[in-house]
N, C-alpha and C. Protein backbone atom coordinates (compact mmCIF):
# COMPACT_ATOMS: atom_id res chain seq x y z
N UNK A 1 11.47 3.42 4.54
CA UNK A 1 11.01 4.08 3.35
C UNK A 1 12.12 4.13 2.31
N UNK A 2 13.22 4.33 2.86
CA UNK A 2 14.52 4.61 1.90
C UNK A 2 14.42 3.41 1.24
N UNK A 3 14.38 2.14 1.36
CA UNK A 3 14.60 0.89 0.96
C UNK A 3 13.33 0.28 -0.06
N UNK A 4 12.15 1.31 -0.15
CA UNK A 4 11.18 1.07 -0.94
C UNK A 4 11.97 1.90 -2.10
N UNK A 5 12.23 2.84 -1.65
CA UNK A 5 12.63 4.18 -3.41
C UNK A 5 14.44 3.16 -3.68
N UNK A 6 15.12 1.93 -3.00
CA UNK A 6 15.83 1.43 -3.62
C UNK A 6 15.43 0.68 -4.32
N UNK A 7 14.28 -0.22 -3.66
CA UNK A 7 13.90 -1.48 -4.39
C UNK A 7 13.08 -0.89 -5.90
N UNK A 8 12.59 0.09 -5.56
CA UNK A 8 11.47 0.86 -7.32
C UNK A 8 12.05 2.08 -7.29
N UNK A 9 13.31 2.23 -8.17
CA UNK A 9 14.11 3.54 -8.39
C UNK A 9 13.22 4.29 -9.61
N UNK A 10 12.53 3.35 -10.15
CA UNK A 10 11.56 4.31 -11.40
C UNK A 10 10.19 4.99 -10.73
N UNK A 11 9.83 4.99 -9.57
CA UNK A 11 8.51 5.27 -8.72
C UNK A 11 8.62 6.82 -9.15
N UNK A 12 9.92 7.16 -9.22
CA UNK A 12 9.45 8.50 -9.40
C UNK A 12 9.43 9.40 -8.00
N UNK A 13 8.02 10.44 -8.12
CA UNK A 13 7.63 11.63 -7.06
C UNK A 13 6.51 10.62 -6.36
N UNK A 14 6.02 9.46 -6.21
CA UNK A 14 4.95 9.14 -5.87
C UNK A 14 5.76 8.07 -4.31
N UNK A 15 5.09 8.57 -3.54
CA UNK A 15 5.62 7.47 -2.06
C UNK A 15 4.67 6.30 -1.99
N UNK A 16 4.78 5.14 -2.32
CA UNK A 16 4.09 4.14 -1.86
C UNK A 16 3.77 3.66 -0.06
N UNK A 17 2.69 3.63 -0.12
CA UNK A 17 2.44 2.97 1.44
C UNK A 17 2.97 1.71 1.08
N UNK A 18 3.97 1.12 1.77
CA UNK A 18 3.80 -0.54 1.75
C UNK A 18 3.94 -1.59 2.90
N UNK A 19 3.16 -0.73 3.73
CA UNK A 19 2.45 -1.68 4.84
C UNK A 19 1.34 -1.17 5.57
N UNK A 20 1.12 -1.29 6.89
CA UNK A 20 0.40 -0.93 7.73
C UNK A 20 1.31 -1.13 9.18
N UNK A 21 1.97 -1.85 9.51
CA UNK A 21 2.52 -2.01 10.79
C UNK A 21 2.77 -0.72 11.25
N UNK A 22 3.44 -0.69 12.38
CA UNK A 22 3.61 0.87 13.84
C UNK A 22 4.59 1.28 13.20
N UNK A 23 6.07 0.62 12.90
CA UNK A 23 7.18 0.90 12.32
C UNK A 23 6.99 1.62 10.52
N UNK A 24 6.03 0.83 10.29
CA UNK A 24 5.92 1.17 8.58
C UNK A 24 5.08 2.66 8.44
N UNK A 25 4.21 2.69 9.42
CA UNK A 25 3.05 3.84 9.06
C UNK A 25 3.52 4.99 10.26
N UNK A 26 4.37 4.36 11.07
CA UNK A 26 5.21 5.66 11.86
C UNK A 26 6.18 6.83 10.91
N UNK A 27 7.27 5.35 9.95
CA UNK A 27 7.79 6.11 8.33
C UNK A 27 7.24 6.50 7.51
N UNK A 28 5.98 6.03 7.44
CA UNK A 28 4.90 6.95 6.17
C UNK A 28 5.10 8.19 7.02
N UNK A 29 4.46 8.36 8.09
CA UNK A 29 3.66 9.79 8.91
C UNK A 29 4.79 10.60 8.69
N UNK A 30 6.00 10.11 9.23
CA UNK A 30 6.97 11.09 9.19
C UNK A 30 7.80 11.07 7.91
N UNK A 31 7.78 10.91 7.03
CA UNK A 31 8.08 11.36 5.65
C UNK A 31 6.94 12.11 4.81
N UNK A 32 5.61 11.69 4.83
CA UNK A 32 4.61 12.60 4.30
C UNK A 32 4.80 14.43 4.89
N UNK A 33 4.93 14.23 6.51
CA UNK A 33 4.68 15.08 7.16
C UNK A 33 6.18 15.94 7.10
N UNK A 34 7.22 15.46 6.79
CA UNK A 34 8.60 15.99 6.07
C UNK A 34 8.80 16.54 4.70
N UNK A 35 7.71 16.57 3.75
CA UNK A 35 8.37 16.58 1.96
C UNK A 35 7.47 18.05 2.00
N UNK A 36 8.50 18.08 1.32
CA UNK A 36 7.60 19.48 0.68
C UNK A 36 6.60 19.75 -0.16
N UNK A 37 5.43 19.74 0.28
CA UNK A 37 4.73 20.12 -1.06
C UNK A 37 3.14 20.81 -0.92
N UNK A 38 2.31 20.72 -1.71
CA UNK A 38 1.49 21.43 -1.56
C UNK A 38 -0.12 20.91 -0.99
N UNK A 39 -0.16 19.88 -0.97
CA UNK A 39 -1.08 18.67 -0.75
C UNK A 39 -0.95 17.20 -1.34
N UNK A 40 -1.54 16.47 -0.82
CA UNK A 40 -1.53 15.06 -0.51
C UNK A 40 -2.39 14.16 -1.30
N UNK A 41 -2.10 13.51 -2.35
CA UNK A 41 -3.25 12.54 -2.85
C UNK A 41 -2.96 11.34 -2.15
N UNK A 42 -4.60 10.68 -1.80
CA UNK A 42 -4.44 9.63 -0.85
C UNK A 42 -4.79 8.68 -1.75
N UNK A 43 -4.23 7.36 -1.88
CA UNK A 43 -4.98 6.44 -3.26
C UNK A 43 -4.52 4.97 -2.56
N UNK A 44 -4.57 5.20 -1.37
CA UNK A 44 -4.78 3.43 -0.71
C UNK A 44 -5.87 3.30 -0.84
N UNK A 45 -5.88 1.28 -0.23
CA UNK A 45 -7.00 0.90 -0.19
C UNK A 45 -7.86 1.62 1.51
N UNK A 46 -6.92 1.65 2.19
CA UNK A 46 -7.48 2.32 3.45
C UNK A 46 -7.64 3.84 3.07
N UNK A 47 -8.34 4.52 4.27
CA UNK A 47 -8.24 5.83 4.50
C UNK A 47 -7.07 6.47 5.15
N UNK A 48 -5.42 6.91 4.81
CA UNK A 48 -4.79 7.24 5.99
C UNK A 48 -5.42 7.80 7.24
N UNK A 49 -6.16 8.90 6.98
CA UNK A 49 -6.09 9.71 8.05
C UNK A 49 -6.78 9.41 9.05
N UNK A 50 -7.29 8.06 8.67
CA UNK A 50 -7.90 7.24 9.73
C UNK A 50 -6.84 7.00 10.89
N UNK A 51 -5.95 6.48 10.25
CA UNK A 51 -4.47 5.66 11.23
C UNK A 51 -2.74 6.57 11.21
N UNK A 52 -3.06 7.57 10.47
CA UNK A 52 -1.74 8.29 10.66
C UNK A 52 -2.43 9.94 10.59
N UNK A 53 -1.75 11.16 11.37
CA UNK A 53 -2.11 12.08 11.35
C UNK A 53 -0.98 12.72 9.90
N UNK A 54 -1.73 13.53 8.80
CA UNK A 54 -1.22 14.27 7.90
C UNK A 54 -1.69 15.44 7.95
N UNK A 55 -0.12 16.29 8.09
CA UNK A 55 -0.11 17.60 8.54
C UNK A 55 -0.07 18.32 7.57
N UNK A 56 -1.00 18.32 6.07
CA UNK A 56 -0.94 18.76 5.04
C UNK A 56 -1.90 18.85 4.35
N UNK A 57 -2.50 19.88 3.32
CA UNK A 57 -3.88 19.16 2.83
C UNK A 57 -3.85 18.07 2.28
N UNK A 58 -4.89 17.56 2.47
CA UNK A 58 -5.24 16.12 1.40
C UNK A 58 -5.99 15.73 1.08
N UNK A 59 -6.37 14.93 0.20
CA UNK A 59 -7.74 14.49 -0.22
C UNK A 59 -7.43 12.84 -1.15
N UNK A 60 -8.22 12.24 -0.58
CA UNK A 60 -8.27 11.12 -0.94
C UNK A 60 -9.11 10.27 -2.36
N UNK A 61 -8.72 9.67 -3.04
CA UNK A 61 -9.17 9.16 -4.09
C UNK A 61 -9.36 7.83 -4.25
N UNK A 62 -9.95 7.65 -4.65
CA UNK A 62 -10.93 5.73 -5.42
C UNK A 62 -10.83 5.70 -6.55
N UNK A 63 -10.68 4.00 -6.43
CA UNK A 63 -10.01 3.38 -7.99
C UNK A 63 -10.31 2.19 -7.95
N UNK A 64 -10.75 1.72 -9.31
CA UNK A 64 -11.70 0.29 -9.88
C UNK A 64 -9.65 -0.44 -10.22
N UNK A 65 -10.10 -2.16 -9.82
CA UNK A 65 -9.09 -2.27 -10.37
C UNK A 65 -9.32 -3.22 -11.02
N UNK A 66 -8.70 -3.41 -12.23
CA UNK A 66 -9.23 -4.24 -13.14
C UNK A 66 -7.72 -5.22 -13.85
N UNK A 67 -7.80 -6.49 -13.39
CA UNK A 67 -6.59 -7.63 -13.77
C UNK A 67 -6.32 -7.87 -14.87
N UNK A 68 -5.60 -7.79 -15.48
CA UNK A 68 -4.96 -7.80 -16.97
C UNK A 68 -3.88 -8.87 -16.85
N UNK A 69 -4.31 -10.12 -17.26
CA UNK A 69 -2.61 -10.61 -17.59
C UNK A 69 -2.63 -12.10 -16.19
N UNK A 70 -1.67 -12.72 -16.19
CA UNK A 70 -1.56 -13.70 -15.46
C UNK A 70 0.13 -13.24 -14.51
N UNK A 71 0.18 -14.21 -13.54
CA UNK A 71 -1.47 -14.34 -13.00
C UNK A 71 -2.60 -13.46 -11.98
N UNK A 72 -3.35 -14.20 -12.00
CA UNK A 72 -4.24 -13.01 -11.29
C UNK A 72 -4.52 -13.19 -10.49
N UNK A 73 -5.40 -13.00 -9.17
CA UNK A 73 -5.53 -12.76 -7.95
C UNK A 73 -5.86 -14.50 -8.10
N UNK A 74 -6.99 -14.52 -8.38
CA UNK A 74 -7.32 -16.22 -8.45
C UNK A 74 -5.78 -17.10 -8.41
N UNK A 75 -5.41 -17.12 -9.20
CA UNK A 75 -4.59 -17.86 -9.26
C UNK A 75 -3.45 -17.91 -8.04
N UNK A 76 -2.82 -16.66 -7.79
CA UNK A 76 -2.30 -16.59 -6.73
C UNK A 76 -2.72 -17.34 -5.12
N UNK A 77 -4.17 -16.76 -5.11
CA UNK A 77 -4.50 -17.34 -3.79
C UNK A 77 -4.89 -18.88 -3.93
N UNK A 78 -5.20 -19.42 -5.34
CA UNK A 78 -4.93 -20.96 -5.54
C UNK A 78 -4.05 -21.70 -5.32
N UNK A 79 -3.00 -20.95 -6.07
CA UNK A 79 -1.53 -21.55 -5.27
C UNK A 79 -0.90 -21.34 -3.78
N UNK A 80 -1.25 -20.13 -3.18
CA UNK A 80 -1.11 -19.85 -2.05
C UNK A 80 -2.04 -21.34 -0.86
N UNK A 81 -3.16 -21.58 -1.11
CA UNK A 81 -4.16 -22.29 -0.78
C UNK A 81 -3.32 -24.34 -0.73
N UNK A 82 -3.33 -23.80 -2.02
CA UNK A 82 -2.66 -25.39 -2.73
C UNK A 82 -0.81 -25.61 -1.99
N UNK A 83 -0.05 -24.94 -1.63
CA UNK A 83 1.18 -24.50 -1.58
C UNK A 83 0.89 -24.97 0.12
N UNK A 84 0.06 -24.15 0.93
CA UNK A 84 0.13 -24.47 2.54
C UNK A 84 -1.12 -25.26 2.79
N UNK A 85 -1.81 -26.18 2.16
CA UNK A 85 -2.63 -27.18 2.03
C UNK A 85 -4.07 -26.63 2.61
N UNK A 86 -4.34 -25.59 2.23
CA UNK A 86 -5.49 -25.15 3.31
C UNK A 86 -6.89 -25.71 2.31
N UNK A 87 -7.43 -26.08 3.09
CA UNK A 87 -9.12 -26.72 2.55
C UNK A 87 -10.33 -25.73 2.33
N UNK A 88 -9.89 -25.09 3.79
CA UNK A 88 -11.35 -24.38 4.30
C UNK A 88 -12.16 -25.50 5.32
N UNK A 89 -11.61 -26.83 5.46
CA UNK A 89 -12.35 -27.23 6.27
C UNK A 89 -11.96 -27.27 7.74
N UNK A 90 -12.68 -27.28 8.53
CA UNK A 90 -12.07 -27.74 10.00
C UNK A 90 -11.77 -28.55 10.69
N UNK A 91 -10.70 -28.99 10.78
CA UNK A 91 -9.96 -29.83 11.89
C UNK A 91 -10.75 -30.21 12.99
């Protein structure tokens, strides 16, 4: 976690999830479940409290996301696609 608030020193008060693995969401659990505060906004694409226990109130929120700007998802997974030669067809 320490190494996310180095890499985005402007994030501010807000903790990013930035994974899902045992190691990554073991450091979410136990830093959520460490800070002080008064409750929890949840604004992943998952549900935490599905996969980590939070010992705090919380409540979770939904959000439209809308691409502005290049490039954009398309493009990425075009080049991603184009980059490791994948077709979609089967071998």
């Amino acid at each position: 976690m320490s190494e996310t608030f180095r890499l985005y020193p402007n994030i501010g008060i807000l903790l990013p999830a930035m994974g899902y693995g045992d190691e990554q969401l073991h450091d979410l659990e136990k830093t959520i479940n460490n800070t002080k505060c008064d409750s929890v906004i949840i604004a992943t694409p998952i549900d935490l409290n599905r996969i980590i226990k939070i010992k705090k109130p919380n409540t979770r929120v939904y959000y439209d996301l809308q691409e502005i700007g290049d490039p954009n998802l398309t493009q990425v997974l075009d080049e991603f696609v184009k980059k490791h030669k994948l077709t979609g067809k089967k071998k």
